[in-house]
N, C-alpha and C. Protein backbone atom coordinates (compact mmCIF):
# COMPACT_ATOMS: atom_id res chain seq x y z
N UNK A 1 22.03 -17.02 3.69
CA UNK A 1 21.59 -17.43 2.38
C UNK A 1 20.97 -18.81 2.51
N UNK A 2 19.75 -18.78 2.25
CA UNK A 2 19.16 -20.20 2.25
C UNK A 2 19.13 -20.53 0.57
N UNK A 3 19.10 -22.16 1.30
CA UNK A 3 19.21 -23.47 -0.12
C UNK A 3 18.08 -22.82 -0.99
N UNK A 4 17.96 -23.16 -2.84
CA UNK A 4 16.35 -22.88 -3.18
C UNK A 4 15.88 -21.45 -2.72
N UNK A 5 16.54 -20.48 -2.69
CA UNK A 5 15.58 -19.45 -2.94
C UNK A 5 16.74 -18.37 -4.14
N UNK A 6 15.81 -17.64 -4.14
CA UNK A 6 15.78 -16.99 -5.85
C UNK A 6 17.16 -16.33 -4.75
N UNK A 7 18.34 -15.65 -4.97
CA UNK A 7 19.43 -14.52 -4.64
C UNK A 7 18.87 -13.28 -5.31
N UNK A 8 18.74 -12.19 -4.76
CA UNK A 8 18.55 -10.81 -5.56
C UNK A 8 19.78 -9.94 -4.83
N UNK A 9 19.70 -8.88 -5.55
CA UNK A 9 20.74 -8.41 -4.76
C UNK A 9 22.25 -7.75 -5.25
N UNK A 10 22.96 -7.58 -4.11
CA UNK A 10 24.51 -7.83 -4.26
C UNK A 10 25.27 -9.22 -4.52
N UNK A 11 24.17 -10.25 -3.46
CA UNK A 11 24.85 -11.71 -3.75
C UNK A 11 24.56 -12.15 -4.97
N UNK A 12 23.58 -11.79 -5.82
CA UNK A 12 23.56 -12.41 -7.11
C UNK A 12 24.18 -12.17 -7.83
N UNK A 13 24.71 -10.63 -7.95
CA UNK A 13 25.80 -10.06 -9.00
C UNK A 13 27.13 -10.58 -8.57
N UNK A 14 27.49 -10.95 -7.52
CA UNK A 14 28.33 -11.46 -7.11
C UNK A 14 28.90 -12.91 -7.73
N UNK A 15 28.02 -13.24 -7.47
CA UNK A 15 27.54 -15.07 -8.02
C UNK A 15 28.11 -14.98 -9.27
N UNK A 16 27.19 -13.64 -10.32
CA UNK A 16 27.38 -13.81 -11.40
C UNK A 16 29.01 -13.23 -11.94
N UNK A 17 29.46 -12.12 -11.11
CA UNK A 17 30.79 -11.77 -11.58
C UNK A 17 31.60 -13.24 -11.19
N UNK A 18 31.61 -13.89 -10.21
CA UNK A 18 32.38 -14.68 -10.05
C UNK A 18 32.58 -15.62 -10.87
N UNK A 19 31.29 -15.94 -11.69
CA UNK A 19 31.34 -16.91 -12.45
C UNK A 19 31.57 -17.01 -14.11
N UNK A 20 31.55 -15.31 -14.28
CA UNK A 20 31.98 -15.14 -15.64
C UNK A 20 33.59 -14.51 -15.46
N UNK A 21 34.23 -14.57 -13.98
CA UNK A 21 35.64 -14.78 -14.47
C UNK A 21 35.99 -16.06 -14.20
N UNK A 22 35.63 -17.07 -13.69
CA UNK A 22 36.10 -18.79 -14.19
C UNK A 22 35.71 -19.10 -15.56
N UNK A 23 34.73 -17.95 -15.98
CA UNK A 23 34.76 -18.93 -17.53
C UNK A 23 35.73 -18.55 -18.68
N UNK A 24 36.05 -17.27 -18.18
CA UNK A 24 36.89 -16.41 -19.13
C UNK A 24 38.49 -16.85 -18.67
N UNK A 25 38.90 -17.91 -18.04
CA UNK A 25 40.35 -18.65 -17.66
C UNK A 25 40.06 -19.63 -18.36
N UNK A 26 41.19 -19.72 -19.35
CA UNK A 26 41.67 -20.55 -20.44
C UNK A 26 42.77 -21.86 -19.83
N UNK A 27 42.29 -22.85 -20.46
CA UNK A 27 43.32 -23.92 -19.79
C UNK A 27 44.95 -23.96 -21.01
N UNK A 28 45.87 -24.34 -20.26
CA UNK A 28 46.92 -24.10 -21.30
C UNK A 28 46.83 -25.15 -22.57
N UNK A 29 47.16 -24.49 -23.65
CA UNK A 29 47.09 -25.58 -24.66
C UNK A 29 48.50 -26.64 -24.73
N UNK A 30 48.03 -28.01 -24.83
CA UNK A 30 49.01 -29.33 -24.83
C UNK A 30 48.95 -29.82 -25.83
N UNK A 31 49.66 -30.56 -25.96
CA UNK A 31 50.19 -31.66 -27.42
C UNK A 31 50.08 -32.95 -27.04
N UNK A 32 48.81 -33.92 -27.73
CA UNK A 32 48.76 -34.70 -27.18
C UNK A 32 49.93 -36.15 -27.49
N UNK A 33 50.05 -36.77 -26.12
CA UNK A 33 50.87 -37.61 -26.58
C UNK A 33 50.43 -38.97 -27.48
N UNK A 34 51.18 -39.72 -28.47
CA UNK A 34 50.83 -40.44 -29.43
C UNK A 34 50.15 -41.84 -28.41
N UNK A 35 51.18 -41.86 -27.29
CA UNK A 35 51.39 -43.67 -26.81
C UNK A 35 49.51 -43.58 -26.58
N UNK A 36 48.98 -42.91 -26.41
CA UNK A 36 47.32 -43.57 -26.05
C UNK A 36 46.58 -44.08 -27.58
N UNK A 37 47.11 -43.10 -28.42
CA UNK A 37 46.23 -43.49 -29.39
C UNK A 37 46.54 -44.71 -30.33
N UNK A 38 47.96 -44.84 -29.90
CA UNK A 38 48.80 -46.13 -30.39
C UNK A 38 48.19 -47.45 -29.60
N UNK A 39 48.30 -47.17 -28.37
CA UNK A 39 47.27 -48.36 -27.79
C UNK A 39 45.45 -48.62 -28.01
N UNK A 40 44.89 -47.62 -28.50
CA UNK A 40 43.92 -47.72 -29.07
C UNK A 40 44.21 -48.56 -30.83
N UNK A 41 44.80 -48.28 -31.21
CA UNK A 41 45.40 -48.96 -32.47
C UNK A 41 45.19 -50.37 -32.37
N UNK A 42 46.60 -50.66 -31.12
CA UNK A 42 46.50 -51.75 -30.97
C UNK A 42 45.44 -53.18 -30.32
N UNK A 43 44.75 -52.00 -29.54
CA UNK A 43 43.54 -52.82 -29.41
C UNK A 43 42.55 -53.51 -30.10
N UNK A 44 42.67 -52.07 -31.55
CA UNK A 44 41.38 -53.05 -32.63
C UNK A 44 42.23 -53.73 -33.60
N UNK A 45 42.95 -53.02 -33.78
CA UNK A 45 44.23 -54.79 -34.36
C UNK A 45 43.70 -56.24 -34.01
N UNK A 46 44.06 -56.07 -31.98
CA UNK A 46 43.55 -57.28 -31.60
C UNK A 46 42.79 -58.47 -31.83
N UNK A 47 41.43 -56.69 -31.47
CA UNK A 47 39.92 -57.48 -31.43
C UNK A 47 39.21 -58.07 -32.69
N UNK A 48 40.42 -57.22 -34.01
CA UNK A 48 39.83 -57.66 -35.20
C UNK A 48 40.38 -59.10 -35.73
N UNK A 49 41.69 -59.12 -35.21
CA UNK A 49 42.60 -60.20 -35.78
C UNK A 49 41.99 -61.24 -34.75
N UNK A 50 41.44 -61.39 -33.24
CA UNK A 50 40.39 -62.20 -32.52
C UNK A 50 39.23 -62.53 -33.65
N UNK A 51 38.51 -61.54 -33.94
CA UNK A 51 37.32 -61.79 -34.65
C UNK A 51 37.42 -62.54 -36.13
N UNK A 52 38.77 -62.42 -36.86
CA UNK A 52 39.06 -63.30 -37.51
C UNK A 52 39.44 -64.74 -37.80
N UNK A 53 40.13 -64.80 -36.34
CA UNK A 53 40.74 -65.88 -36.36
C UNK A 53 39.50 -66.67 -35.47
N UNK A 54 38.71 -66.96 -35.03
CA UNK A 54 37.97 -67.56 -34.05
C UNK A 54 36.99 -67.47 -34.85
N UNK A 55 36.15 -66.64 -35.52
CA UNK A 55 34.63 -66.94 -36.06
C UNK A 55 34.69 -66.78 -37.30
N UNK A 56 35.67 -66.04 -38.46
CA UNK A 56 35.52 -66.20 -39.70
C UNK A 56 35.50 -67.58 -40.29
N UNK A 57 36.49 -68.77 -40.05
CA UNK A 57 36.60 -70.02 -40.77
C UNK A 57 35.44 -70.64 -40.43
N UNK A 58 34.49 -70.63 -39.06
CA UNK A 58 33.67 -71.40 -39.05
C UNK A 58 32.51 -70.97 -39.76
N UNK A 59 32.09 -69.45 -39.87
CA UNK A 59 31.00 -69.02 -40.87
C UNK A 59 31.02 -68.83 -42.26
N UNK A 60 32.42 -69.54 -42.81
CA UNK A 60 33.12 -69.72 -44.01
C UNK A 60 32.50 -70.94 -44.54
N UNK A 61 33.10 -72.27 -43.56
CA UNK A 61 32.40 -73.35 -43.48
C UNK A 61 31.35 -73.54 -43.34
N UNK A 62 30.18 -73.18 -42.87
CA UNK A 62 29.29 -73.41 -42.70
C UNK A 62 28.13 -72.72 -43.52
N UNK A 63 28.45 -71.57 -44.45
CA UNK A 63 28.48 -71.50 -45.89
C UNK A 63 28.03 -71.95 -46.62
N UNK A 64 29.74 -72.74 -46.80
CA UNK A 64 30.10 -73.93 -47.70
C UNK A 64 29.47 -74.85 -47.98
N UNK A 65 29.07 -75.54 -46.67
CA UNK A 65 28.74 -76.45 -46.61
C UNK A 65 27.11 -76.59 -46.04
N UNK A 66 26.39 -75.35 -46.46
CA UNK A 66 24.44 -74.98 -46.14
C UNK A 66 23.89 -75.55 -46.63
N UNK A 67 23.01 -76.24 -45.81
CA UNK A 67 22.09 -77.27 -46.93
C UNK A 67 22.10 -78.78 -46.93
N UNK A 68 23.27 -79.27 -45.94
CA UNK A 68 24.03 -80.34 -46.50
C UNK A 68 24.18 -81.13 -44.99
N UNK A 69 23.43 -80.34 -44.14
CA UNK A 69 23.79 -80.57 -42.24
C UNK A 69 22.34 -81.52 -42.31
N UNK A 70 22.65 -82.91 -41.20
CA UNK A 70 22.04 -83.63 -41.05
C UNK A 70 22.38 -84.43 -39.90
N UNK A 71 20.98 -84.53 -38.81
CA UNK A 71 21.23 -84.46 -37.42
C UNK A 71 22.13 -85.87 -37.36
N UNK A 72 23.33 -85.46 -36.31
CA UNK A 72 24.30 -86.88 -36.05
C UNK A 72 23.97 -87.61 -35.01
N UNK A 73 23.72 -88.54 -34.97
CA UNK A 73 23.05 -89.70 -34.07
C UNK A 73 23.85 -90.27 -33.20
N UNK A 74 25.38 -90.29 -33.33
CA UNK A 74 26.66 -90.78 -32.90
C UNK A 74 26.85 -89.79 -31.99
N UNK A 75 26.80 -88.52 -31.91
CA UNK A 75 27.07 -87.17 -30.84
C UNK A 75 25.99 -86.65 -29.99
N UNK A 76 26.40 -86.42 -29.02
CA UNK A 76 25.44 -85.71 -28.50
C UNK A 76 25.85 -84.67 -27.73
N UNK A 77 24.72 -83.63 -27.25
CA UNK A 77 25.47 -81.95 -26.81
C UNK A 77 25.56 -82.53 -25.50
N UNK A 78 27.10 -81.83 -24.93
CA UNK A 78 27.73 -82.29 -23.48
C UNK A 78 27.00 -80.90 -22.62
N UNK A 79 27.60 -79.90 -23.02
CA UNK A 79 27.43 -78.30 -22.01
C UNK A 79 27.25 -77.27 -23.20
N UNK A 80 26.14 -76.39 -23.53
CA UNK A 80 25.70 -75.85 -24.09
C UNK A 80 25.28 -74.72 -23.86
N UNK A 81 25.65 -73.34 -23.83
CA UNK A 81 24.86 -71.85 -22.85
C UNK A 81 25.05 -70.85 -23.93
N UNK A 82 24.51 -69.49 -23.83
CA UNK A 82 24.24 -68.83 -24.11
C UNK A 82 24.41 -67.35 -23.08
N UNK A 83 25.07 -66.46 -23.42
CA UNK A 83 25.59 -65.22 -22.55
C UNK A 83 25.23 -64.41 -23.49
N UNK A 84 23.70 -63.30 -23.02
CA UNK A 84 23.31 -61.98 -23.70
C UNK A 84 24.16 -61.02 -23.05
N UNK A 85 24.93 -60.14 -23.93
CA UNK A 85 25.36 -58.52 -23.50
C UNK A 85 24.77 -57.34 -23.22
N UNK A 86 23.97 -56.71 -22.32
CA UNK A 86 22.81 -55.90 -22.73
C UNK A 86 21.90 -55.94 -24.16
N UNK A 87 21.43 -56.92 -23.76
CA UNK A 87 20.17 -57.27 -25.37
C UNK A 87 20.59 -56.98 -27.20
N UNK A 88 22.22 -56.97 -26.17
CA UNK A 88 22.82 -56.70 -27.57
C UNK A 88 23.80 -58.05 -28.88
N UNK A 89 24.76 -58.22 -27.98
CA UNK A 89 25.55 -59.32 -28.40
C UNK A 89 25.37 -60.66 -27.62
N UNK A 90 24.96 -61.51 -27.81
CA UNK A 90 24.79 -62.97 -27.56
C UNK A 90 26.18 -63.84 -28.33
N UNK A 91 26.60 -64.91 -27.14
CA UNK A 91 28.09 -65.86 -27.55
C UNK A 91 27.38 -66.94 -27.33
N UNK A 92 27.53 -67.90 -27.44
CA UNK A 92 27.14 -69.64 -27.06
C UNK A 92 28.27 -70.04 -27.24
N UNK A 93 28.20 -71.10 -26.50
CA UNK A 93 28.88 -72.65 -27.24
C UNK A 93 28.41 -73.39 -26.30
N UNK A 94 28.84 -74.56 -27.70
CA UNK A 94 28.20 -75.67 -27.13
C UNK A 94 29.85 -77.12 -27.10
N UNK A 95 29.37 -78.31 -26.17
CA UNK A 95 30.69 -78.98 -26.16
C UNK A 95 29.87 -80.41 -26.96
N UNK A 96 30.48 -81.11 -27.73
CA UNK A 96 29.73 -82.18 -28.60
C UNK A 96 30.71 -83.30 -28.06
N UNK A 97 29.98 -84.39 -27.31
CA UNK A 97 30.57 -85.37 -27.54
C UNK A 97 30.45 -86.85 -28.55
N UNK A 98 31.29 -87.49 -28.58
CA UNK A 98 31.03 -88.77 -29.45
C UNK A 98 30.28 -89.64 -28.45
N UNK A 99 29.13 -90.34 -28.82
CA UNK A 99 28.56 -91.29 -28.18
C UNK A 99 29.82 -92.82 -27.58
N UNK A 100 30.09 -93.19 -29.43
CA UNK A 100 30.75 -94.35 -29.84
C UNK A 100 31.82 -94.31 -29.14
N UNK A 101 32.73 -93.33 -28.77
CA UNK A 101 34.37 -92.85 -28.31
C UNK A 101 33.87 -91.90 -27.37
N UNK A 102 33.77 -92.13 -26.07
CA UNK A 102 33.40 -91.27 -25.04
C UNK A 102 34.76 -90.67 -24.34
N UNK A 103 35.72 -91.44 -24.60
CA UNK A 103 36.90 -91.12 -24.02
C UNK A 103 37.56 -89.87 -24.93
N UNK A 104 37.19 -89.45 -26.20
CA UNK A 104 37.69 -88.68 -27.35
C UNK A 104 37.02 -87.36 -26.63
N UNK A 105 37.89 -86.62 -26.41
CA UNK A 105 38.14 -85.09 -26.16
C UNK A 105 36.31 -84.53 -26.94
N UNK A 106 35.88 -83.92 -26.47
CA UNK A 106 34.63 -82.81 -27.14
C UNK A 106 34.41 -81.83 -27.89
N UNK A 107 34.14 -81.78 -28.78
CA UNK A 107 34.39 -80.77 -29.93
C UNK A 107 33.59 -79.49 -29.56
N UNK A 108 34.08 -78.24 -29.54
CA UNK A 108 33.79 -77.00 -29.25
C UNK A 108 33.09 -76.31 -30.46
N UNK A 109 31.53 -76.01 -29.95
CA UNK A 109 31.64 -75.09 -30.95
C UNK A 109 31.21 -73.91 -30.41
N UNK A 110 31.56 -72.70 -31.01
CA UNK A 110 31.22 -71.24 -30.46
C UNK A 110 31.00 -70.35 -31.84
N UNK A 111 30.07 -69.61 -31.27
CA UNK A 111 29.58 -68.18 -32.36
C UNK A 111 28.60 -67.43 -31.59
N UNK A 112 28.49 -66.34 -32.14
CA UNK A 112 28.03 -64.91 -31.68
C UNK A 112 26.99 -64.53 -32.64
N UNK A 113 25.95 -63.32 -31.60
CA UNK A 113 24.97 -63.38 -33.04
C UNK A 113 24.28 -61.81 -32.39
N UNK A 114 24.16 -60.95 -33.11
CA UNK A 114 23.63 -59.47 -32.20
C UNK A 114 22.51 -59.56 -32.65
N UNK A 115 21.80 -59.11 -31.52
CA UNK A 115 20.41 -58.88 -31.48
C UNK A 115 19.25 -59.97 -31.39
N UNK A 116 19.87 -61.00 -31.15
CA UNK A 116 19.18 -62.53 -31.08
C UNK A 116 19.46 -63.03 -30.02
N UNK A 117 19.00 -63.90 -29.42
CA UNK A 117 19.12 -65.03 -28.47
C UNK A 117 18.94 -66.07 -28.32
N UNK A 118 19.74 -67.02 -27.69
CA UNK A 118 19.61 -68.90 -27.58
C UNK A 118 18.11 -69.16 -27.75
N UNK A 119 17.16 -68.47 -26.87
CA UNK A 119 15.69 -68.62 -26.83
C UNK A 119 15.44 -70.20 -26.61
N UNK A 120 16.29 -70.47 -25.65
CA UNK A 120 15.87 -72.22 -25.44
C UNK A 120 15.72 -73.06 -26.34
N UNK A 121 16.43 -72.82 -27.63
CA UNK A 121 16.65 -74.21 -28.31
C UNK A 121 17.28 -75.09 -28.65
N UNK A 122 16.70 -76.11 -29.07
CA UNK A 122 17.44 -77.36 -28.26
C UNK A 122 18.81 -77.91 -29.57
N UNK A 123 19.56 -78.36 -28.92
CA UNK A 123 20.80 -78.80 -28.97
C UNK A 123 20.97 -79.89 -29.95
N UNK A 124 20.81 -79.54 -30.74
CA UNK A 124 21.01 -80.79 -32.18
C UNK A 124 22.03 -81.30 -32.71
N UNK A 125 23.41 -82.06 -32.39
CA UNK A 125 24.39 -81.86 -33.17
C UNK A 125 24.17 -82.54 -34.72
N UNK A 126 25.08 -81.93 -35.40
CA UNK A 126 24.57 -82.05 -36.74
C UNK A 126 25.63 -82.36 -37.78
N UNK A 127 26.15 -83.31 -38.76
CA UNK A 127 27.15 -83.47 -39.26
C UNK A 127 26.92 -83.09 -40.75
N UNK A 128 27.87 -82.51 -41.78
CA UNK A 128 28.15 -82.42 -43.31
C UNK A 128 28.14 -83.74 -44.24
N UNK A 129 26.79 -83.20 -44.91
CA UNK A 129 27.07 -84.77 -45.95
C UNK A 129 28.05 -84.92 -46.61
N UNK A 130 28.65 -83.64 -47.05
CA UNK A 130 29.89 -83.33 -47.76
C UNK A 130 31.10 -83.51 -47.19
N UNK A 131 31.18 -83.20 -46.06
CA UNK A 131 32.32 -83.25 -45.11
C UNK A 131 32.14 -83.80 -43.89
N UNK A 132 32.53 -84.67 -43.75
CA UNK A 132 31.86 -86.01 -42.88
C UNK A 132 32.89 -85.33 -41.41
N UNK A 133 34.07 -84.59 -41.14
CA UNK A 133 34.54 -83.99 -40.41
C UNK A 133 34.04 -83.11 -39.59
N UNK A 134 32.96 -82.28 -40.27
CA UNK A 134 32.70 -80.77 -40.11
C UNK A 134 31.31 -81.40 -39.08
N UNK A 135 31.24 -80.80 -37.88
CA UNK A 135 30.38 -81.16 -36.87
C UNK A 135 30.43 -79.56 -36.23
N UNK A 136 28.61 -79.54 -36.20
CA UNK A 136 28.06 -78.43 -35.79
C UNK A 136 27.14 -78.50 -34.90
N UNK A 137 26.15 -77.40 -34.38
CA UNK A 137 24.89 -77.69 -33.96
C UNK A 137 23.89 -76.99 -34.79
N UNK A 138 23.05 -77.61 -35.03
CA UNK A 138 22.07 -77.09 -35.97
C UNK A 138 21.24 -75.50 -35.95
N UNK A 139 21.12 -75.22 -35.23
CA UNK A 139 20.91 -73.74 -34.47
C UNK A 139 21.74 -73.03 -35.27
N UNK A 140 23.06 -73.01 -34.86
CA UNK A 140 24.08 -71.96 -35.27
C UNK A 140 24.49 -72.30 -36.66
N UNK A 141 24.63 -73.29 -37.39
CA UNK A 141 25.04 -73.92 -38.55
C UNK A 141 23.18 -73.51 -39.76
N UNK A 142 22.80 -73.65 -39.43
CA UNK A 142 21.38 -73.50 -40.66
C UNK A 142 20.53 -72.09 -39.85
N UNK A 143 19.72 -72.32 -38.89
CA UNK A 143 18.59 -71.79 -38.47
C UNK A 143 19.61 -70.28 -38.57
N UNK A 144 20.50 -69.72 -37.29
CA UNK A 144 21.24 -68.32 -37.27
C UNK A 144 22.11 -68.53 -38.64
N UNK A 145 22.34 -68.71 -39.24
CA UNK A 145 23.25 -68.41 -39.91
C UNK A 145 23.49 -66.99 -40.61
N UNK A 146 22.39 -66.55 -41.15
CA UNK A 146 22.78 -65.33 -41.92
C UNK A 146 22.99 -64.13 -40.29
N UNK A 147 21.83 -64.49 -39.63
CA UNK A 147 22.24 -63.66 -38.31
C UNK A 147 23.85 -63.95 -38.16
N UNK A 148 24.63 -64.64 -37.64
CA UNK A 148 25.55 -65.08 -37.33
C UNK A 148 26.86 -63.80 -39.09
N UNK A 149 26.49 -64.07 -39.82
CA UNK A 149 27.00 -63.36 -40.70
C UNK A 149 27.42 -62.25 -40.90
N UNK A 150 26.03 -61.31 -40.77
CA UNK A 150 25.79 -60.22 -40.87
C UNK A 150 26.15 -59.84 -39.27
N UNK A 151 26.02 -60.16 -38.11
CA UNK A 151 27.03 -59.88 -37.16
C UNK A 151 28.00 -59.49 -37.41
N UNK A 152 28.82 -61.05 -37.67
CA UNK A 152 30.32 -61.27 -38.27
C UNK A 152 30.89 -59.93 -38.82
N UNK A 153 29.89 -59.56 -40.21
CA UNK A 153 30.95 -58.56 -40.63
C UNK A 153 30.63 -56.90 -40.57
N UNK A 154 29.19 -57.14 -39.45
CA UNK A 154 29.09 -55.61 -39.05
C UNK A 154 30.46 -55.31 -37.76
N UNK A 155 30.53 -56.60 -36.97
CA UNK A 155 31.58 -56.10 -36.13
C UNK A 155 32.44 -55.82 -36.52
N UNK A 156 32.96 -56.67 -37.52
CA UNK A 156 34.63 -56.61 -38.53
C UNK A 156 34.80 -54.96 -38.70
N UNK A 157 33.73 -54.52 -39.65
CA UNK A 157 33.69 -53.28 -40.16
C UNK A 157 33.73 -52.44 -39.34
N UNK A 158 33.17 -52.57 -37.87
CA UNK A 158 33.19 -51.55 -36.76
C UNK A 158 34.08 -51.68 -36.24
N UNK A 159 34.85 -52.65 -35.83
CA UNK A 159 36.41 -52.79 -35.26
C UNK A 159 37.12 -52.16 -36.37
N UNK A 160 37.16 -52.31 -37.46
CA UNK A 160 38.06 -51.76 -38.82
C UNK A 160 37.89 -50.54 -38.49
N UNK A 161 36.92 -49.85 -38.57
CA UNK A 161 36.67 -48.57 -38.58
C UNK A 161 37.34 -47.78 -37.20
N UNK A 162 36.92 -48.33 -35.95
CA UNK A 162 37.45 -47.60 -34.96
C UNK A 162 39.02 -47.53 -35.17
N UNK A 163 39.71 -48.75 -35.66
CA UNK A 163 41.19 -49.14 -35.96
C UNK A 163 41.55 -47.94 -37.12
N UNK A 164 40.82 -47.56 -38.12
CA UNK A 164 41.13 -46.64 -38.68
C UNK A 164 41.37 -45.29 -38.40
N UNK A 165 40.57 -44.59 -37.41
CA UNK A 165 40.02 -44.00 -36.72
C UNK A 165 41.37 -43.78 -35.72
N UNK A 166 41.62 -44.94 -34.78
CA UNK A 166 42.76 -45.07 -34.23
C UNK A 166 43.89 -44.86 -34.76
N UNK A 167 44.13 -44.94 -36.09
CA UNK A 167 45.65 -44.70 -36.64
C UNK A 167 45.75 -43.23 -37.16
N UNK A 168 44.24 -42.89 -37.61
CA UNK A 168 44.29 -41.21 -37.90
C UNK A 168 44.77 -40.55 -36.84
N UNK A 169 44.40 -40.73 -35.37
CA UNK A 169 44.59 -40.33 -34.52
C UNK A 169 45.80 -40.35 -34.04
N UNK A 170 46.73 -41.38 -34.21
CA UNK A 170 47.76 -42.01 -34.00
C UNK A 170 48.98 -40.51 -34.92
N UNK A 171 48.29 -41.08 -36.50
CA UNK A 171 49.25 -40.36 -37.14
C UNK A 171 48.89 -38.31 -37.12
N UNK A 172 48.11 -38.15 -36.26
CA UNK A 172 47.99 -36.87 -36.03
C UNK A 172 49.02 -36.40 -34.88
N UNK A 173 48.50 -37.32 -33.75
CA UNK A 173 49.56 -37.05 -32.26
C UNK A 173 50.86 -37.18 -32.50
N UNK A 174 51.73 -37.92 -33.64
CA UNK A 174 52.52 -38.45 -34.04
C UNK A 174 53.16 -36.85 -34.69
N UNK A 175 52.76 -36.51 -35.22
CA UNK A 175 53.12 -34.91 -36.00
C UNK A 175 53.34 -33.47 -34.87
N UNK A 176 51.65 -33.46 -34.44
CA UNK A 176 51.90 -32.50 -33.52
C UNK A 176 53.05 -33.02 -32.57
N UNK A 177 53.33 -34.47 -31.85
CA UNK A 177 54.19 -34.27 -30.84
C UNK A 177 55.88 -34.15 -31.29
N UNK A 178 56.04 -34.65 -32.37
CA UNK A 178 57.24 -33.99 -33.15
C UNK A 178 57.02 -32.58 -33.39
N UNK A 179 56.28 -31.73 -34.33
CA UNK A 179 56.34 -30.25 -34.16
C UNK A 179 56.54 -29.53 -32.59
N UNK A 180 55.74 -30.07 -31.86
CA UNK A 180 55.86 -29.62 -30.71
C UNK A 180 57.56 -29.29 -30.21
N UNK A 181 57.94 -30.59 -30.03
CA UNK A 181 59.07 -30.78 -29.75
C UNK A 181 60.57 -29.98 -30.40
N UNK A 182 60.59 -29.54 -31.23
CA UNK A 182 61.29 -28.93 -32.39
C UNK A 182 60.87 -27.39 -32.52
């Protein structure tokens, strides 16, 4: 029997009986167990209660306080980058130091933005007329912002959702593997 050529024949019927009794063997039916889908649970728990706690207060603030950012002359950007995910999700941060107090620790800032990129611009730090505390970089604070937003709460909603998703699943395996059992 050579590679690439047509079988006629006995070997083809062969071929073919053989292969319509592997399809006609049934695999046994199982009950799946809960612990995977429980750890899927707990994962978007995680990633959501991450995505809350790390980027909601700062796109809260910065909000708040739109309109009102004005470049700070006293700071300047220490280390500043930008990491694309397949042309999808982009993270930055940037580290701000005090000119005046060089010895004072560097203020971090970080945010995420899908479908956008750093695109080489430049590093502005930027302070609240309103809130003389609140130190940003101008990029992520005015220019991305609604990008930065609408990120924010498409991921929320897509982590929510898989998490939902995850507990249906959860509370399904959860039933069958009690019926099962009983």
């Amino acid at each position: 029997m050579s590679f690439g050529k047509r079988q006629t024949g006995a070997a083809a019927q062969a071929f073919n009986v053989d292969m319509t009794a592997a399809q006609s063997q049934t695999a046994p039916e199982t009950t799946a167990h809960p612990f995977r889908s429980f750890l899927g649970l707990l994962a978007c728990c995680a990633g959501l209660y991450w995505l809350l706690v790390s980027y909601g207060p700062d796109i809260l603030r910065d909000h708040r306080l739109a309109g009102t950012w004005q470049p700070a002359y006293d700071l300047r950007p220490v280390d500043g980058k930008c990491e694309r995910t397949n042309f999808v999700l982009t993270t930055c941060s940037a580290k701000i130091q005090s000119v005046a107090r060089p010895d004072q620790a560097p203020i971090t800032v970080s945010f995420l933005m899908l479908f956008s990129g750093g695109g080489g611009e430049a590093l502005v730090p930027v302070r609240s007329t309103k809130d003389r505390t609140a130190v940003s970089i101008f990029y992520a604070a005015e220019t991305k912002l609604w990008n930065r937003t609408l990120s924010f709460v498409s991921l929320t909603g897509l982590i929510a959702f898989f998490g939902f998703v995850a507990l249906l699943l959860f509370w399904s395996a959860v039933n069958s593997f009690n019926s099962g059992r009983s």
